[in-house]
PDB file of N, CA and C in Angstrom:
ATOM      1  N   UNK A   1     127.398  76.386 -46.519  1.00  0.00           N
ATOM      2  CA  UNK A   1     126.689  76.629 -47.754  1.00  0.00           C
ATOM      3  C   UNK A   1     125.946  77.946 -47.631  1.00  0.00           C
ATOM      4  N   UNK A   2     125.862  78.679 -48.533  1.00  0.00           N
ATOM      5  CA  UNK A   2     125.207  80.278 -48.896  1.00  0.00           C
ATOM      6  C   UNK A   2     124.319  80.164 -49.946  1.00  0.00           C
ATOM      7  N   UNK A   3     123.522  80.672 -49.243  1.00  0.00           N
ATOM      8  CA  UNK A   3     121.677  80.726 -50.596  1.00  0.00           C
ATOM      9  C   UNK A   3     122.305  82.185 -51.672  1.00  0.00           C
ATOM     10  N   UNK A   4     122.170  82.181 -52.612  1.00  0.00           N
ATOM     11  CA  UNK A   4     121.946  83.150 -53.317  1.00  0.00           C
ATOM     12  C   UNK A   4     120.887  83.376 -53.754  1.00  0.00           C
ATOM     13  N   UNK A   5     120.580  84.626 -54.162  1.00  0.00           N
ATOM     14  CA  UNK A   5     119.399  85.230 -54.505  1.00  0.00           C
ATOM     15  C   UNK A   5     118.625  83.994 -55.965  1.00  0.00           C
ATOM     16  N   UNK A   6     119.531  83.312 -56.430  1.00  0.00           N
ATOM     17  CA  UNK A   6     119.297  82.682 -57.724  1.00  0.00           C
ATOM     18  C   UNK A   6     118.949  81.482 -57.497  1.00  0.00           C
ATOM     19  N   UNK A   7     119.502  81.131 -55.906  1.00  0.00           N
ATOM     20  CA  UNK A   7     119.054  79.787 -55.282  1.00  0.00           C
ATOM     21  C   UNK A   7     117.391  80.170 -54.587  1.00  0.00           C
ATOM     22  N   UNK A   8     116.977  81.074 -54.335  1.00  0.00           N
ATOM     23  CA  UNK A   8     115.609  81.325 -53.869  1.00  0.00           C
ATOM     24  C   UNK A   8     114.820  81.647 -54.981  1.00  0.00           C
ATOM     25  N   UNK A   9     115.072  82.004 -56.083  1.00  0.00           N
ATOM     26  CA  UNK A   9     114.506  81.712 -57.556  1.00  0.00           C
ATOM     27  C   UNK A   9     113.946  80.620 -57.627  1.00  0.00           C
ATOM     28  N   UNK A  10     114.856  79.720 -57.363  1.00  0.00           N
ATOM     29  CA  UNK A  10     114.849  78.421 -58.139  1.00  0.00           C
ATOM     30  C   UNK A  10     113.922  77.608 -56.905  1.00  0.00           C
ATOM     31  N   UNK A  11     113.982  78.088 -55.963  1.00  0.00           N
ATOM     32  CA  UNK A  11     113.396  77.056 -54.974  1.00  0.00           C
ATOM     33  C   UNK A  11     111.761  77.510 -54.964  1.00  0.00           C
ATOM     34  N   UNK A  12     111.477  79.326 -54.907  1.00  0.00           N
ATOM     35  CA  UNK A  12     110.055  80.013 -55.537  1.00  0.00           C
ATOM     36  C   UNK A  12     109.559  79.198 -56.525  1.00  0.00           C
ATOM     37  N   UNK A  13     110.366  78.617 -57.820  1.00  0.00           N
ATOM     38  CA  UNK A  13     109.546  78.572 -59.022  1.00  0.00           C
ATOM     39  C   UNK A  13     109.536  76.854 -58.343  1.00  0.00           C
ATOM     40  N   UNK A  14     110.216  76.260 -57.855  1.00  0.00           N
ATOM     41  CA  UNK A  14     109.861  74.423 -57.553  1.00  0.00           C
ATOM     42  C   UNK A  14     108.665  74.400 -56.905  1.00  0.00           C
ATOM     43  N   UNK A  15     108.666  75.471 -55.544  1.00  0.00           N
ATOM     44  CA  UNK A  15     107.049  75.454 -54.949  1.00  0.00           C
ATOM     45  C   UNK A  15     106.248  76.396 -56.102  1.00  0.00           C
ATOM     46  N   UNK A  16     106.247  76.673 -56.665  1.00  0.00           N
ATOM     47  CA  UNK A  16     105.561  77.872 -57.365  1.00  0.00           C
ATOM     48  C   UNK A  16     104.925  79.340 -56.868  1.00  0.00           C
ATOM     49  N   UNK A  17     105.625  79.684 -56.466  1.00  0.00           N
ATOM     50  CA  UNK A  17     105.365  81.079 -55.652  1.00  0.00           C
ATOM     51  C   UNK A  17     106.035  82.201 -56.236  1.00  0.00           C
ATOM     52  N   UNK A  18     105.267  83.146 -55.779  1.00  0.00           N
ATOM     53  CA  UNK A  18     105.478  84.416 -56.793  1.00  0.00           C
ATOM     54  C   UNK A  18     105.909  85.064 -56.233  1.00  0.00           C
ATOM     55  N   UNK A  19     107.612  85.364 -56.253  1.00  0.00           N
ATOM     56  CA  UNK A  19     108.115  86.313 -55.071  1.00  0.00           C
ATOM     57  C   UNK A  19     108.700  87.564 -55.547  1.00  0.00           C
ATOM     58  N   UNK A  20     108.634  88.878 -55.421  1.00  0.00           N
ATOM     59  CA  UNK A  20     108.692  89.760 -56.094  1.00  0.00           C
ATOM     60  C   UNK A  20     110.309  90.025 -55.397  1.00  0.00           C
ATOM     61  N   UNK A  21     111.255  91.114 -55.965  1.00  0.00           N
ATOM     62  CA  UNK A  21     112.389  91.276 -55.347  1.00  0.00           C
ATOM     63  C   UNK A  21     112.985  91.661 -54.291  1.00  0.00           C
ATOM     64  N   UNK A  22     111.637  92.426 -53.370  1.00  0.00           N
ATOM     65  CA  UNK A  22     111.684  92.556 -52.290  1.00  0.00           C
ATOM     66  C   UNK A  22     111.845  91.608 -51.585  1.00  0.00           C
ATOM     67  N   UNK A  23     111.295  90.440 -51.651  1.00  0.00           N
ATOM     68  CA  UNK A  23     110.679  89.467 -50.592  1.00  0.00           C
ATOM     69  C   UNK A  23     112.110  88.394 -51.031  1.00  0.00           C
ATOM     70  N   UNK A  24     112.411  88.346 -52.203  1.00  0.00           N
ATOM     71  CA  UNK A  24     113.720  87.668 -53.118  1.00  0.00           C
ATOM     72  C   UNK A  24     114.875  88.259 -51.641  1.00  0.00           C
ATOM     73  N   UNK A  25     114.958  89.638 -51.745  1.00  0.00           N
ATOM     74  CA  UNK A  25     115.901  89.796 -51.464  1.00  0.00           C
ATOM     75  C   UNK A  25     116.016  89.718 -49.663  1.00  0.00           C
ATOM     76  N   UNK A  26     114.761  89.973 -48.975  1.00  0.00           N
ATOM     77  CA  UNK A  26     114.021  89.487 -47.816  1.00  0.00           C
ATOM     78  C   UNK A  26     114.352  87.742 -47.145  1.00  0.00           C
ATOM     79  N   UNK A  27     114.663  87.125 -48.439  1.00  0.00           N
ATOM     80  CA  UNK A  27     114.581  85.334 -48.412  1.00  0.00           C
ATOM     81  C   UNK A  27     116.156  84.971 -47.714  1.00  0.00           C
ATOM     82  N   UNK A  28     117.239  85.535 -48.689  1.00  0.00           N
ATOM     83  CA  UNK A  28     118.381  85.081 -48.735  1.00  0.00           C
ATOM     84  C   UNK A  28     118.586  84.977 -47.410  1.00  0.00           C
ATOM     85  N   UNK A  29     118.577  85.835 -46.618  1.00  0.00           N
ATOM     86  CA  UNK A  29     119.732  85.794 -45.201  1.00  0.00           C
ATOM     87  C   UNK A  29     118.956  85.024 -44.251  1.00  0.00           C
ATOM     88  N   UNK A  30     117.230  85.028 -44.436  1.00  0.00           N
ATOM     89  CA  UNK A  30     116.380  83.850 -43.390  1.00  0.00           C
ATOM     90  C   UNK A  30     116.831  82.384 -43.935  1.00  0.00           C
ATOM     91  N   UNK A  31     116.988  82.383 -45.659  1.00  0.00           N
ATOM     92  CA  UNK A  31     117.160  81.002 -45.816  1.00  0.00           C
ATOM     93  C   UNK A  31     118.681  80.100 -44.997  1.00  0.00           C
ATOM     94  N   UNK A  32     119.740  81.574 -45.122  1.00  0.00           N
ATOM     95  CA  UNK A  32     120.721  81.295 -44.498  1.00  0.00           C
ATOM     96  C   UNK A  32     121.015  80.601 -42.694  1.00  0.00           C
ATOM     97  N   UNK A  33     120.597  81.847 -42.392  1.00  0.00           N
ATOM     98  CA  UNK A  33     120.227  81.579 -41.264  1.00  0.00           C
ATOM     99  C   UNK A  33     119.320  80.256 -40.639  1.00  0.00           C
ATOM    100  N   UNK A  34     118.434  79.574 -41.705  1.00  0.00           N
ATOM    101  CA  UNK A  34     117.709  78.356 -41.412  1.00  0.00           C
ATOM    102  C   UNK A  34     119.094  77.156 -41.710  1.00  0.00           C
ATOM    103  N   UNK A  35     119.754  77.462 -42.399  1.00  0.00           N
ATOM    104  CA  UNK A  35     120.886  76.505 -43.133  1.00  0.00           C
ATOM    105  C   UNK A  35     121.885  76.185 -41.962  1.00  0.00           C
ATOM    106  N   UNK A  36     122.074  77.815 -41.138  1.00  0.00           N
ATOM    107  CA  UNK A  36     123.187  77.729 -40.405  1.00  0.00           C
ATOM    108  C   UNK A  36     122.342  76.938 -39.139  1.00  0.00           C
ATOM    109  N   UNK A  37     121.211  76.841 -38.535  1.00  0.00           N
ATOM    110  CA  UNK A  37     120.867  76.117 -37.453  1.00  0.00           C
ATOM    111  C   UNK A  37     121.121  74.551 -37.868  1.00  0.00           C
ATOM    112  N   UNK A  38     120.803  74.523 -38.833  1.00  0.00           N
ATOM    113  CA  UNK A  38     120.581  73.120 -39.670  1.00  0.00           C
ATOM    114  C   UNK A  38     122.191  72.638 -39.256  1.00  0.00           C
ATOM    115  N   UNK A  39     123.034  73.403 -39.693  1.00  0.00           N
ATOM    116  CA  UNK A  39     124.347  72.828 -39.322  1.00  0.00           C
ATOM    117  C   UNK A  39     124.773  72.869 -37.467  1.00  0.00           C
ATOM    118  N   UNK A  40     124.281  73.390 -36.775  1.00  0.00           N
ATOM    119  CA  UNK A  40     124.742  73.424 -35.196  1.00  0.00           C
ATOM    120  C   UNK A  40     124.192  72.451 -35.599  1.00  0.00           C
ATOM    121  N   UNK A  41     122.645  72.218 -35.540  1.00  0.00           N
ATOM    122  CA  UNK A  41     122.466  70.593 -34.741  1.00  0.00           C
ATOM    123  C   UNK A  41     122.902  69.136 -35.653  1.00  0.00           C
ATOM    124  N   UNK A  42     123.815  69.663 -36.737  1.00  0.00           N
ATOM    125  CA  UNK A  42     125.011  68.594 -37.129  1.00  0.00           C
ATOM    126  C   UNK A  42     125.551  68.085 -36.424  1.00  0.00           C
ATOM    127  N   UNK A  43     126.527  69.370 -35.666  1.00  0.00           N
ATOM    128  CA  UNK A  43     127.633  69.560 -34.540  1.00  0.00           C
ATOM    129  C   UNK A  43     126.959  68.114 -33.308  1.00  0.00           C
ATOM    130  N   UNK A  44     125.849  68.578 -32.585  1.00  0.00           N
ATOM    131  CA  UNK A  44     125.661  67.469 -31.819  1.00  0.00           C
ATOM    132  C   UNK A  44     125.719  66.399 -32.046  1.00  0.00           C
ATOM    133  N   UNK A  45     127.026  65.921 -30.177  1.00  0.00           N
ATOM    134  CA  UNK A  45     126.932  64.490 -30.374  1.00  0.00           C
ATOM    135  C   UNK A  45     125.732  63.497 -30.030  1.00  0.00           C
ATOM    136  N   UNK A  46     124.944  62.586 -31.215  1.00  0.00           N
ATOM    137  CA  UNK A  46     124.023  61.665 -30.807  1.00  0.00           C
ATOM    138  C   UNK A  46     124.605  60.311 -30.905  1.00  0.00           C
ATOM    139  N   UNK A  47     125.713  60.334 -30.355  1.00  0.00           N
ATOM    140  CA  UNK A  47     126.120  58.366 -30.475  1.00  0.00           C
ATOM    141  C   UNK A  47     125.622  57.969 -29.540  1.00  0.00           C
ATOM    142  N   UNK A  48     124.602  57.002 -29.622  1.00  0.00           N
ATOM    143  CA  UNK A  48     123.954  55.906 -28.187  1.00  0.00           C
ATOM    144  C   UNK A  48     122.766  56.433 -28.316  1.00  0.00           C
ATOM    145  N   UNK A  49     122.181  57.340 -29.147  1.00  0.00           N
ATOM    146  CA  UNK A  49     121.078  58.068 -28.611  1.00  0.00           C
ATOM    147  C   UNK A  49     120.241  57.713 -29.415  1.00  0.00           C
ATOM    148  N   UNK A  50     118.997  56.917 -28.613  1.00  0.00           N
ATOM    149  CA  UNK A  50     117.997  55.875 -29.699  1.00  0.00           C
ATOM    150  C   UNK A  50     117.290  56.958 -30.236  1.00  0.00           C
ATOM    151  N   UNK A  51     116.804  56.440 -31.095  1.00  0.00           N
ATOM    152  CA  UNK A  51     115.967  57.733 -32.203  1.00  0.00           C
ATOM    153  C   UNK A  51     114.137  57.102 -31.642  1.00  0.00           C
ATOM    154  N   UNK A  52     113.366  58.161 -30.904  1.00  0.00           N
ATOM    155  CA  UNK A  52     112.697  58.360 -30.336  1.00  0.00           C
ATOM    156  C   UNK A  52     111.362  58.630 -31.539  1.00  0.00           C
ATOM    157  N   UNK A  53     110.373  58.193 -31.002  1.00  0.00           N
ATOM    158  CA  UNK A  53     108.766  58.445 -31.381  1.00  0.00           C
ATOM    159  C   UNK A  53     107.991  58.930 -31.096  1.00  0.00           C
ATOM    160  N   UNK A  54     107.732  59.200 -29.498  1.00  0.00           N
ATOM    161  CA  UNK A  54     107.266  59.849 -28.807  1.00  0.00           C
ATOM    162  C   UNK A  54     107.752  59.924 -27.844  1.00  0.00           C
ATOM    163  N   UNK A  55     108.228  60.772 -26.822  1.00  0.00           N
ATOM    164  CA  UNK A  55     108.946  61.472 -25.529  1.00  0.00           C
ATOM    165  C   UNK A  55     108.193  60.270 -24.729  1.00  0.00           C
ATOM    166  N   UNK A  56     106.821  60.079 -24.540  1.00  0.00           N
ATOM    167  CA  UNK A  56     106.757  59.265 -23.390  1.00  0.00           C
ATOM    168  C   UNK A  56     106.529  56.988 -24.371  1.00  0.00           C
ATOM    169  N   UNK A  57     106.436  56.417 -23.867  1.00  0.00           N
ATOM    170  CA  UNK A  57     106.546  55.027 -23.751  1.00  0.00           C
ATOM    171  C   UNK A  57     105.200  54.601 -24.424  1.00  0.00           C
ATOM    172  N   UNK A  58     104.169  54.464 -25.162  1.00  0.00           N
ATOM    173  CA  UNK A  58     102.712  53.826 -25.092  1.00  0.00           C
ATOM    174  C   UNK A  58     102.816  52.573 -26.572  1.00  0.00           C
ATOM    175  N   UNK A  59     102.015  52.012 -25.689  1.00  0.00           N
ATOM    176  CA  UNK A  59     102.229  50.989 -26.344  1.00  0.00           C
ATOM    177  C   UNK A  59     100.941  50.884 -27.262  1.00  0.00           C
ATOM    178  N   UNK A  60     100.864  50.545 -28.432  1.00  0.00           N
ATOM    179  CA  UNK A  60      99.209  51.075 -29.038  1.00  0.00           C
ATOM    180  C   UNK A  60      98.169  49.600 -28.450  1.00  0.00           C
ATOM    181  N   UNK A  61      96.970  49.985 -28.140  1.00  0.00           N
ATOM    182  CA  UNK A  61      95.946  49.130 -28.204  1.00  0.00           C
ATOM    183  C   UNK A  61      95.408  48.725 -29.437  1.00  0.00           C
ATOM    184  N   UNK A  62      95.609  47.235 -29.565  1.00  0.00           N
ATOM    185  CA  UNK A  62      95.251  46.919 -30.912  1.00  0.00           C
ATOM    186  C   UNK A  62      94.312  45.590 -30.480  1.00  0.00           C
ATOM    187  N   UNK A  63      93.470  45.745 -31.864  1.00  0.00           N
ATOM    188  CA  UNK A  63      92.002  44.539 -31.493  1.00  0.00           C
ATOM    189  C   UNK A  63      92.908  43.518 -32.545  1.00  0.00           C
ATOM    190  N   UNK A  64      92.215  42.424 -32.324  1.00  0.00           N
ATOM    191  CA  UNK A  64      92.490  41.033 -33.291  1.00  0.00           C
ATOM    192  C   UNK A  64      91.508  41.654 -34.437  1.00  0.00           C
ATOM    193  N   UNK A  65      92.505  41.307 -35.784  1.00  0.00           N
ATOM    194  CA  UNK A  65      92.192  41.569 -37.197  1.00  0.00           C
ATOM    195  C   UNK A  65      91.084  40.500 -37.650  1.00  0.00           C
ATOM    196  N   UNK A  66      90.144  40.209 -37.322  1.00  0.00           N
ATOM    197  CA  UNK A  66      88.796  38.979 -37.363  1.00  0.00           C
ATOM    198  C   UNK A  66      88.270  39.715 -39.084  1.00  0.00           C
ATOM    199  N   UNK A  67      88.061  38.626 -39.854  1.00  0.00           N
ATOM    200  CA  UNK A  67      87.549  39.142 -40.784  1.00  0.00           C
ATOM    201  C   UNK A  67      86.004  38.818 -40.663  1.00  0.00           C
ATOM    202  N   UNK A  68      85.189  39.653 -41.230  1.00  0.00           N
ATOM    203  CA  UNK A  68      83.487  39.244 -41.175  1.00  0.00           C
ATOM    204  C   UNK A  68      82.706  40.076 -42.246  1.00  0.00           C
ATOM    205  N   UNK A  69      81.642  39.969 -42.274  1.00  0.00           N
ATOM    206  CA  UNK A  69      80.814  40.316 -43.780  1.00  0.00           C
ATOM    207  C   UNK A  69      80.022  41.517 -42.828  1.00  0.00           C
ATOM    208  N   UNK A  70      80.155  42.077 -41.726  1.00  0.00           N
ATOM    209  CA  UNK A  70      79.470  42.707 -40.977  1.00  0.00           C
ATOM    210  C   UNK A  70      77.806  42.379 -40.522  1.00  0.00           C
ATOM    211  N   UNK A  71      77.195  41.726 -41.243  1.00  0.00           N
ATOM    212  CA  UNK A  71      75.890  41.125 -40.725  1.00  0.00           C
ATOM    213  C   UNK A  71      75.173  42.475 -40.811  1.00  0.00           C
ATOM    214  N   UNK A  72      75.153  43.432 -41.058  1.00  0.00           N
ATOM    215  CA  UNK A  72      74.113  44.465 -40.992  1.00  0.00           C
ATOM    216  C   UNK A  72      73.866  45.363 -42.393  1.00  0.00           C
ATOM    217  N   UNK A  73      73.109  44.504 -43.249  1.00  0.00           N
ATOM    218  CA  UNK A  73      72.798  45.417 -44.623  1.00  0.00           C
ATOM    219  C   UNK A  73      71.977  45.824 -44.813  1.00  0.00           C
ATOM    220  N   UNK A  74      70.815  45.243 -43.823  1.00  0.00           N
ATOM    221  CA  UNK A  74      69.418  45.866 -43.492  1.00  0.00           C
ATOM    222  C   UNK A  74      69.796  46.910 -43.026  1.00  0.00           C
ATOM    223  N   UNK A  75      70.582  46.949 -42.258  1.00  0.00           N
ATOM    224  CA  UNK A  75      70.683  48.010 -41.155  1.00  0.00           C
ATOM    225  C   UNK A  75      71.201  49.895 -42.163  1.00  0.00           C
ATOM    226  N   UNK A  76      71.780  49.156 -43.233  1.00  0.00           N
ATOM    227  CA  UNK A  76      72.679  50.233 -43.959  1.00  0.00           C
ATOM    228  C   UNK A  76      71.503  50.566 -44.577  1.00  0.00           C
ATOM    229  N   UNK A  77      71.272  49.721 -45.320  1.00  0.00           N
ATOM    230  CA  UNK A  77      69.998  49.877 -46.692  1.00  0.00           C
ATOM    231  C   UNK A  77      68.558  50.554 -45.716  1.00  0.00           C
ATOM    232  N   UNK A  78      68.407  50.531 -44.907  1.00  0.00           N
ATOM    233  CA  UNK A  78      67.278  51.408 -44.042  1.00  0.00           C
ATOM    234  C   UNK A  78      67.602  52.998 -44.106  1.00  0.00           C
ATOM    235  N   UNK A  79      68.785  53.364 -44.649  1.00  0.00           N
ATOM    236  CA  UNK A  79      69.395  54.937 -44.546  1.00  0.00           C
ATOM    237  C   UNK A  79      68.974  54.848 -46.092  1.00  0.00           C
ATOM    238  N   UNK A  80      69.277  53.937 -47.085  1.00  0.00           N
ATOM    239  CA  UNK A  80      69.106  54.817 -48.246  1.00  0.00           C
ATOM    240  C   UNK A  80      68.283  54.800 -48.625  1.00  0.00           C
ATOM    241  N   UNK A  81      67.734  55.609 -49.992  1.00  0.00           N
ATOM    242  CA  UNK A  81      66.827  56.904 -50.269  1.00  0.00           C
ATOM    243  C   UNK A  81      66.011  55.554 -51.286  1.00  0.00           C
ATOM    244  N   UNK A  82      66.831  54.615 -51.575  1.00  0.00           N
ATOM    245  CA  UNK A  82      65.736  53.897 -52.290  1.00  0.00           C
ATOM    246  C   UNK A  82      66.902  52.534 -52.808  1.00  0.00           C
ATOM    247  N   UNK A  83      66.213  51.501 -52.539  1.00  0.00           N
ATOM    248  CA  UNK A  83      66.810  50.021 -52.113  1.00  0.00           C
ATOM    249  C   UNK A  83      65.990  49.356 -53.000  1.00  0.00           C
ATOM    250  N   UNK A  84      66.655  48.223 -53.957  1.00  0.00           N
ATOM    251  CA  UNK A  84      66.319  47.175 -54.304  1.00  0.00           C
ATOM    252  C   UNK A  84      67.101  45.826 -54.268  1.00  0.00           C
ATOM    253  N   UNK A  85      66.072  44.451 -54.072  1.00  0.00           N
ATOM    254  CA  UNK A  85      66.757  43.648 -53.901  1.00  0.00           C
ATOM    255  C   UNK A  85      68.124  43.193 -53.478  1.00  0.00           C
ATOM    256  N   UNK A  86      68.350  44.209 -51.971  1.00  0.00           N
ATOM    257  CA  UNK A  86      69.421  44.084 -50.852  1.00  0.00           C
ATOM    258  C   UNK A  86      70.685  45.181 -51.411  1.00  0.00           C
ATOM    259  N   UNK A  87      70.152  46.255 -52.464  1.00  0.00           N
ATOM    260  CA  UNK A  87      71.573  46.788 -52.833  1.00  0.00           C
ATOM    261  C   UNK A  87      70.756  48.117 -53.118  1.00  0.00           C
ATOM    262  N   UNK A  88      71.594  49.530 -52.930  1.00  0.00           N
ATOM    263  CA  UNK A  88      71.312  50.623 -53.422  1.00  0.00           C
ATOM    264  C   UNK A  88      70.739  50.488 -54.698  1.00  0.00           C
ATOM    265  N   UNK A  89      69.746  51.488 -55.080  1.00  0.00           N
ATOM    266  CA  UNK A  89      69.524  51.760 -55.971  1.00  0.00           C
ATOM    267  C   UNK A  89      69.689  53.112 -56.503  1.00  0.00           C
ATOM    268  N   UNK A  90      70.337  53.282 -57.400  1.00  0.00           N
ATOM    269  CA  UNK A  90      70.497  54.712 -58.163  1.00  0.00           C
ATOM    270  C   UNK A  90      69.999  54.735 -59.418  1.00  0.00           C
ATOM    271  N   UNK A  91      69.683  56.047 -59.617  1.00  0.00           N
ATOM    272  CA  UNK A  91      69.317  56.528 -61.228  1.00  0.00           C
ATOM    273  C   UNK A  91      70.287  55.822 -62.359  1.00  0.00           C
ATOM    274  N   UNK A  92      69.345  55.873 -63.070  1.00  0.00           N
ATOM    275  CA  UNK A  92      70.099  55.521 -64.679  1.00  0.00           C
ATOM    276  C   UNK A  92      71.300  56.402 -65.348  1.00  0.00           C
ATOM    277  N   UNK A  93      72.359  56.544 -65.755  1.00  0.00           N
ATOM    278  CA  UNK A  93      73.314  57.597 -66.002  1.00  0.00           C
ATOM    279  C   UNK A  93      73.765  57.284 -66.942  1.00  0.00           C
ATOM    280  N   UNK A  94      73.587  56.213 -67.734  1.00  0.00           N
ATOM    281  CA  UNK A  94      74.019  55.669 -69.357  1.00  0.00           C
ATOM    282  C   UNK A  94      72.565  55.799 -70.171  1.00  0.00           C
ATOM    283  N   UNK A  95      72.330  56.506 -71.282  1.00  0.00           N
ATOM    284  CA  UNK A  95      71.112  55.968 -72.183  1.00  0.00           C
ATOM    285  C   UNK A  95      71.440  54.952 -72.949  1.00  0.00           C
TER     286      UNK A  95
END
């Protein structure tokens, strides 16, 4: 497959970028050239070859999903700027 100058148009205006004809004409043979690597590593054979996540093995550390109400609202409501009856209080913003 070959980029034409009309195919880097079209791909400028999808991202929206403003490419003047220099840079138009600058695009074609890098876009090519990105196309043609794209196809070598077609060429490679991967039959058997597990599709990988990370190069090395880890297994994630995970806690038990415990649900709880956290027990600390004193603890929150002591940071804000002004508390009533166990809940933030904010300004009025409707008349």
């Amino acid at each position: 497959m070959s980029v034409t100058e009309k195919d880097v148009l079209h791909v400028a205006k999808l991202a929206r970028l403003a490419l003047g004809d220099a840079e138009i004409e600058r695009m074609v043979p890098e876009l090519n050239n990105i196309l043609g690597w794209v196809e070598q590593l077609g060429e490679v054979n991967t039959d058997g070859v597990e599709p990988l996540t990370a190069v090395i093995d880890n297994q994630l550390r995970l806690r038990d999903d415990v649900v709880n109400d956290g027990d600390c609202r004193d603890a929150v409501l002591s940071n804000a700027p002004d508390a009533q009856h166990g809940f933030f209080a904010v300004p009025k913003v409707i008349e």
